[in-house]
Protein backbone atom coordinates (compact mmCIF):
# COMPACT_ATOMS: atom_id res chain seq x y z
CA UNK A 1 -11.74 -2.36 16.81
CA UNK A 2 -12.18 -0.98 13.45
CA UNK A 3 -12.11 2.79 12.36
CA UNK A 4 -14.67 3.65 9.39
CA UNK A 5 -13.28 6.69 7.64
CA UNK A 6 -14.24 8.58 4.49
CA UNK A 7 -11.25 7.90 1.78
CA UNK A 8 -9.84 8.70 -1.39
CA UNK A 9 -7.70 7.83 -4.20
CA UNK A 10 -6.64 6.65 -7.58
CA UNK A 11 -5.00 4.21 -9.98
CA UNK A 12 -1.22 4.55 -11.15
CA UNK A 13 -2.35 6.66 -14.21
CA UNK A 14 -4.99 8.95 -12.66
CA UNK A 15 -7.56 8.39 -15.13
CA UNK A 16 -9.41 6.39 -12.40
CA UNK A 17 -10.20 8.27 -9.24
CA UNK A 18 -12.41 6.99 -5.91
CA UNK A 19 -14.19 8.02 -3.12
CA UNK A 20 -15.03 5.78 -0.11
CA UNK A 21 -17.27 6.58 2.33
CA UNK A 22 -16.87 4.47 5.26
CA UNK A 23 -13.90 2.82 4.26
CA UNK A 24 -12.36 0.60 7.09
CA UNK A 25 -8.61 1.10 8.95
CA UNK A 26 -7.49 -2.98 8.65
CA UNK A 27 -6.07 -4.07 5.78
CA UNK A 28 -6.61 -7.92 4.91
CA UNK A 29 -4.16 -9.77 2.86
CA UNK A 30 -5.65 -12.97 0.51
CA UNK A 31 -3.81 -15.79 -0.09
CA UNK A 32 -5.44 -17.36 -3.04
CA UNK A 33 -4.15 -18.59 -6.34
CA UNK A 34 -6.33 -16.49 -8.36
CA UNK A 35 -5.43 -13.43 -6.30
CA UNK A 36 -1.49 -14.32 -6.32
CA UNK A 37 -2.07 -14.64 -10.14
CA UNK A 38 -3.58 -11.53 -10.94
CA UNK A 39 -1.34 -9.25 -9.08
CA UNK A 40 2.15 -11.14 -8.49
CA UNK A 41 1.93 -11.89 -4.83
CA UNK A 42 -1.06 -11.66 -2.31
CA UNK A 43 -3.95 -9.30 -2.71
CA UNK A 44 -3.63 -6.56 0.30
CA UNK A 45 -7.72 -4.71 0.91
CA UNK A 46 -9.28 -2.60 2.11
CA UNK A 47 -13.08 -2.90 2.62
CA UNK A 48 -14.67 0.28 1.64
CA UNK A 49 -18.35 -1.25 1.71
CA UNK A 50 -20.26 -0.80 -0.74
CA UNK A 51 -20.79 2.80 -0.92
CA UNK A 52 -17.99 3.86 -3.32
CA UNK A 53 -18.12 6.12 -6.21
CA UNK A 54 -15.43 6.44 -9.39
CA UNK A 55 -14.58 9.16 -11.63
CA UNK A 56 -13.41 7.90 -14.74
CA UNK A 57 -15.96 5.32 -14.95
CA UNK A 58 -15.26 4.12 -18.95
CA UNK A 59 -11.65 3.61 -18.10
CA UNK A 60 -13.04 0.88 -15.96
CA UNK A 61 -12.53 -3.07 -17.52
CA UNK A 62 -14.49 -5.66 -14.93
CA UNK A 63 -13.55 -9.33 -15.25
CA UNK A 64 -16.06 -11.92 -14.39
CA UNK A 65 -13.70 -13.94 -11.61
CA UNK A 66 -16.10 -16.51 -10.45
CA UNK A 67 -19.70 -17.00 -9.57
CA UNK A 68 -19.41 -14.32 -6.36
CA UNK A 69 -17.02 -11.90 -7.48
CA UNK A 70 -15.41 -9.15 -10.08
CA UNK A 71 -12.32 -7.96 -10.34
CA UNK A 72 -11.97 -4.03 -11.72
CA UNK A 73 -9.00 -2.32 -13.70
CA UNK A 74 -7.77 0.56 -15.15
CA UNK A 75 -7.77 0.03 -18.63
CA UNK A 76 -5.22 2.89 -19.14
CA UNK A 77 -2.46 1.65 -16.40
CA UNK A 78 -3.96 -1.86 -15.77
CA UNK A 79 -3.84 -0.65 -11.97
CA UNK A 80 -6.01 -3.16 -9.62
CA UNK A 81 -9.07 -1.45 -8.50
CA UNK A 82 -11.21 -3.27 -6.54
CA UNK A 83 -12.81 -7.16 -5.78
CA UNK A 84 -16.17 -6.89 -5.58
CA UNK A 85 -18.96 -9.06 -4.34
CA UNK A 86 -21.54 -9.42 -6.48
CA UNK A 87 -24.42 -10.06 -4.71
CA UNK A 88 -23.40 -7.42 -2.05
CA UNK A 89 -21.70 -4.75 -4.51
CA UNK A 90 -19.28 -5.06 -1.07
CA UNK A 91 -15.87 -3.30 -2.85
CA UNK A 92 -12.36 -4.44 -1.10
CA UNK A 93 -10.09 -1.93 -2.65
CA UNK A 94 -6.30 -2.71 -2.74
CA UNK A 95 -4.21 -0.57 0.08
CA UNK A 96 -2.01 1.22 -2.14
CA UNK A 97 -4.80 3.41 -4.51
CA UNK A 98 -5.66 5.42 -1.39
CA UNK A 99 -3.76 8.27 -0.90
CA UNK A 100 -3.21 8.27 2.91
CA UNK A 101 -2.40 5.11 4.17
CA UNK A 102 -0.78 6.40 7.80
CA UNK A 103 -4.46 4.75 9.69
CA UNK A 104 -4.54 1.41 7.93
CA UNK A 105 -3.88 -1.37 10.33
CA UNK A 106 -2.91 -5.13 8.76
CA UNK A 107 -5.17 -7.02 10.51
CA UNK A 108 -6.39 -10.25 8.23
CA UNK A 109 -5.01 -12.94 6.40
CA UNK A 110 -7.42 -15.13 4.19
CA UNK A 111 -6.35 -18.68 2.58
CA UNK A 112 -3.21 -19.31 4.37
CA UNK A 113 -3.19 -22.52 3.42
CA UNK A 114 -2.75 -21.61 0.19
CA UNK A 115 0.30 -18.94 0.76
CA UNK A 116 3.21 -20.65 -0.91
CA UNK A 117 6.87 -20.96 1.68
CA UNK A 118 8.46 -18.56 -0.16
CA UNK A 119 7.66 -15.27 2.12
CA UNK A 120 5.53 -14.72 5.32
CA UNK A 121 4.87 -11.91 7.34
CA UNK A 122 5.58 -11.21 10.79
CA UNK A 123 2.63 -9.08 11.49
CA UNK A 124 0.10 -10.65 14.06
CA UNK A 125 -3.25 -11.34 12.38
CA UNK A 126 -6.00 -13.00 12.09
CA UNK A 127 -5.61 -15.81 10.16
CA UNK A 128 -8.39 -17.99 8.20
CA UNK A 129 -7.70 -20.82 6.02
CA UNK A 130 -9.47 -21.83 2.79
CA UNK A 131 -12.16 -23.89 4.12
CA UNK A 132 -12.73 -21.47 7.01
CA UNK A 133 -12.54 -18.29 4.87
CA UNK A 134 -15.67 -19.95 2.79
CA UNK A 135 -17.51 -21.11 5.85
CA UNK A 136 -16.97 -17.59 7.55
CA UNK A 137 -18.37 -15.65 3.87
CA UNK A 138 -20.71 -18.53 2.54
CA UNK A 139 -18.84 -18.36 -0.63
């Protein structure tokens, strides 16, 4: 079962700082080529919900990703800072802003279908392919 805790942190730079309240313990890992693409290798979240709050706000560069979603980046560092839905303002933060990590559980994996062969991980999770990832989120 989930833990919903209040956390905080910040991009590589500092000029970009968060707090999320209700933040959730698993960590989810997606698969996707446009994830893959924009950061080098799968996109590791955490959903922090949608009640998140940045200091810093005008170092903040949002690009349009698709019809659902935005991605968010520090335009100092050009650190990852969030996926967010849209419709929802839901924020899935990448793992490694927050500052303590020690409760974070990897629990998810989204799109495996689309993970190429050359790494895997050995963590048990729950696993979702593409079709079943959009099925599950109506996306």
């Amino acid at each position: 079962m989930p833990e919903l805790f209040d956390a905080k942190g910040s991009c590589l730079c500092g000029a970009i700082s968060f707090y999320a309240k209700n933040a959730c313990n698993n960590v989810g890992a997606c698969h996707c080529g446009m994830c893959r693409k924009w950061g080098g290798g799968p996109l590791m979240v955490v959903n922090c919900g949608t009640n998140v709050l940045f200091d810093g706000e005008d170092n903040i560069s949002v690009y349009d990703s698709s019809s659902w979603a935005e991605r968010g980046f520090c335009k100092q560092c050009g650190s990852h800072l969030f996926y967010r839905l849209k419709e929802s303002g839901l924020h899935m933060i990448p793992a490694g802003l927050f500052k303590y990590q020690d409760l974070f559980v990897f629990s998810e994996q989204i799109f495996v279908d689309k993970k190429p062969a050359f790494y895997d991980f050995s963590n048990d999770t729950n696993n979702m392919s593409e079709s079943e990832c959009i099925e599950k989120y109506g996306i």
